[in-house]
Protein backbone atom coordinates (compact mmCIF):
# COMPACT_ATOMS: atom_id res chain seq x y z
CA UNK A 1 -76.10 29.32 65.16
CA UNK A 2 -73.59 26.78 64.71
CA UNK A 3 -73.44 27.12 61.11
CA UNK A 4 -73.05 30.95 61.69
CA UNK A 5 -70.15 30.12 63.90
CA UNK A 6 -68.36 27.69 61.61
CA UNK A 7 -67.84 30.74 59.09
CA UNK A 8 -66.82 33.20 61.84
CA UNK A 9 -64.13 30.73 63.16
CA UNK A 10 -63.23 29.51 59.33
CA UNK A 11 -63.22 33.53 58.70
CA UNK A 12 -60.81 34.33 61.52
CA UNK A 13 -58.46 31.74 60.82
CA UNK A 14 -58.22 32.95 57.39
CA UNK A 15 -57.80 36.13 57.89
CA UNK A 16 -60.94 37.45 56.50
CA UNK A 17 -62.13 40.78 57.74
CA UNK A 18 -65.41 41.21 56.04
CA UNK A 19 -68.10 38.50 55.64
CA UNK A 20 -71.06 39.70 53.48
CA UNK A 21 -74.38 37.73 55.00
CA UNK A 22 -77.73 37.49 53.11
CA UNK A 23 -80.44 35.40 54.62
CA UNK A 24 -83.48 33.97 52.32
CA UNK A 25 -87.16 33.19 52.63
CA UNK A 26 -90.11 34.71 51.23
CA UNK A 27 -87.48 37.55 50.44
CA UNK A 28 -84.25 37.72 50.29
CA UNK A 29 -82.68 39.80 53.72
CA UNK A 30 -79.47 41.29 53.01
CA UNK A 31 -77.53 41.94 56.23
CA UNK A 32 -74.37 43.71 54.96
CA UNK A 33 -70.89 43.64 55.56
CA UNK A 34 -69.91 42.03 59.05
CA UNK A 35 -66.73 41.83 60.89
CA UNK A 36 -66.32 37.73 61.46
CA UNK A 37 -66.38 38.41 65.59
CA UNK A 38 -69.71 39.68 64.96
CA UNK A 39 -71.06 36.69 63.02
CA UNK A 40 -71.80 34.69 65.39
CA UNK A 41 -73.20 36.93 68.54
CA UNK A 42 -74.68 39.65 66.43
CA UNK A 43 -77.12 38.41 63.47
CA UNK A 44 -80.54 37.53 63.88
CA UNK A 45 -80.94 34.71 61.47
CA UNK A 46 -84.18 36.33 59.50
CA UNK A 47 -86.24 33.68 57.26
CA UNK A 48 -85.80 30.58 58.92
CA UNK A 49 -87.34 27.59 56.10
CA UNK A 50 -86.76 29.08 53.05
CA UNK A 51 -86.44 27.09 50.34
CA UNK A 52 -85.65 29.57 47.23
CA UNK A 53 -82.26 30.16 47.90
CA UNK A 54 -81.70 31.50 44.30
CA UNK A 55 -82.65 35.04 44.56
CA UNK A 56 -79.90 35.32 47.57
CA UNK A 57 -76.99 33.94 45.26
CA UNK A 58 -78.05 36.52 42.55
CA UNK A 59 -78.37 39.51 44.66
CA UNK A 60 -74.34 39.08 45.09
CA UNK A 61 -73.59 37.81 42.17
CA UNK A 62 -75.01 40.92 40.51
CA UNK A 63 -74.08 43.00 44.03
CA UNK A 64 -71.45 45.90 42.69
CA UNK A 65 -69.74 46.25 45.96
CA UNK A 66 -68.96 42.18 45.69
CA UNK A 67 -65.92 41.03 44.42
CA UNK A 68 -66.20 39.85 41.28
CA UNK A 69 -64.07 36.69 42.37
CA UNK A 70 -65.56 36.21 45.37
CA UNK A 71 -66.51 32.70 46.61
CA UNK A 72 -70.40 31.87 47.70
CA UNK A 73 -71.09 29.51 50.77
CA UNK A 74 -74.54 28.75 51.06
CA UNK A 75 -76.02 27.20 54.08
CA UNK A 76 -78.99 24.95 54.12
CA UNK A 77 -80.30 22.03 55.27
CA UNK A 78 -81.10 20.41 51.99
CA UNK A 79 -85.00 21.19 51.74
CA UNK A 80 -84.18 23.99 48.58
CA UNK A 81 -84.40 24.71 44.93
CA UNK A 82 -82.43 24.20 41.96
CA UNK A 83 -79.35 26.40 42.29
CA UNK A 84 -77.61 27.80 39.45
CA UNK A 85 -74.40 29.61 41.21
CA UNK A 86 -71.87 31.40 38.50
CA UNK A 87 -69.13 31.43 40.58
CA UNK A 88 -66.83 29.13 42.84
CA UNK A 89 -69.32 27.88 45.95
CA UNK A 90 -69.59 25.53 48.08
CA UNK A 91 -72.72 24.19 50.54
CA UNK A 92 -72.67 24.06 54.54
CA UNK A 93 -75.10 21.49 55.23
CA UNK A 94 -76.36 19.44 58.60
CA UNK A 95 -74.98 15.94 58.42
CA UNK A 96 -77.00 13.39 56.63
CA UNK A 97 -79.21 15.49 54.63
CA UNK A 98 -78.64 15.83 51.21
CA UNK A 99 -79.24 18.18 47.80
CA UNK A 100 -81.93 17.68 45.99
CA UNK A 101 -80.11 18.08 42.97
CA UNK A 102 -76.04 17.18 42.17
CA UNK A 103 -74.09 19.70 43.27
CA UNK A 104 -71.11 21.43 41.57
CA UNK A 105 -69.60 22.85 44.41
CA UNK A 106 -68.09 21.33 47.77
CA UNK A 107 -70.13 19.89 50.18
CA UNK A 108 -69.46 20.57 53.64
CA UNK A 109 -71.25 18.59 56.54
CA UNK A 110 -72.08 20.17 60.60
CA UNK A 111 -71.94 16.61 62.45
CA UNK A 112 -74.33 18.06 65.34
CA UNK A 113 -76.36 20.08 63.69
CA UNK A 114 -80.00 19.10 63.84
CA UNK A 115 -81.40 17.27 60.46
C-alpha cells in the first residue's frame, strides 16, 4: 500500500494521467490503465511473494499499447530473479533490503516499509 501510494503521489505531481499496473506471482496479473487517484484506494495488490518478476517487465515491454519510451518502476522487496529490463527503470524497494544482483537502474528506498 505504501509503495502503491508513493507512485500515485509521484504520478500526480508529475502530471501523469495514466499509470499502467501489472502485478506478478505465479502469473503475471495485468491490471490496466489507471488514473493515479485510483492507485492507491482502488487495486487489489494480486500475487503477493512473487519472485519472477521477469515475465511482468516483458509483458510491457512487448505491450503495443505501451509507449515505446516509456519508463519501468518495479517494486519489490528484494527476494526476486535476475532482471533483464530493455528500457530506462528504476526499483522501489523497502529500506535495507537489497538486489540480489547489481542493478542498472535507480534504486529507490520506502524508509517504513516493512523488510
Amino acid at each position: 500500500a505504501q509503495a502503491l501510494g508513493a507512485i500515485a503521489s509521484y504520478a500526480i505531481a508529475r502530471e501523469v494521467t495514466r499509470v499502467r499496473v501489472v502485478f506478478c506471482d505465479a502469473a503475471v496479473y495485468d491490471e490496466g490503465y489507471m488514473a493515479p487517484e485510483a492507485i492507491a484506494g482502488r487495486v487489489r495488490v494480486r500475487g503477493r511473494g512473487g519472485t519472477s518478476l521477469q515475465p511482468g517487465i516483458e509483458l510491457l515491454e512487448r505491450a503495443a499499447d505501451f509507449p515505446p519510451d516509456g519508463p519501468l518502476l518495479i517494486i519489490t522487496d528484494g527476494m526476486c530473479d535476475r532482471l533483464h529490463p530493455r528500457r530506462d527503470h528504476a526499483f522501489l524497494m523497502p529500506e535495507g533490503r537489497n538486489l540480489p544482483f547489481v542493478p542498472r537502474g535507480k534504486v529507490f528506498r520506502l524508509s517504513n516499509a516493512p523488510p
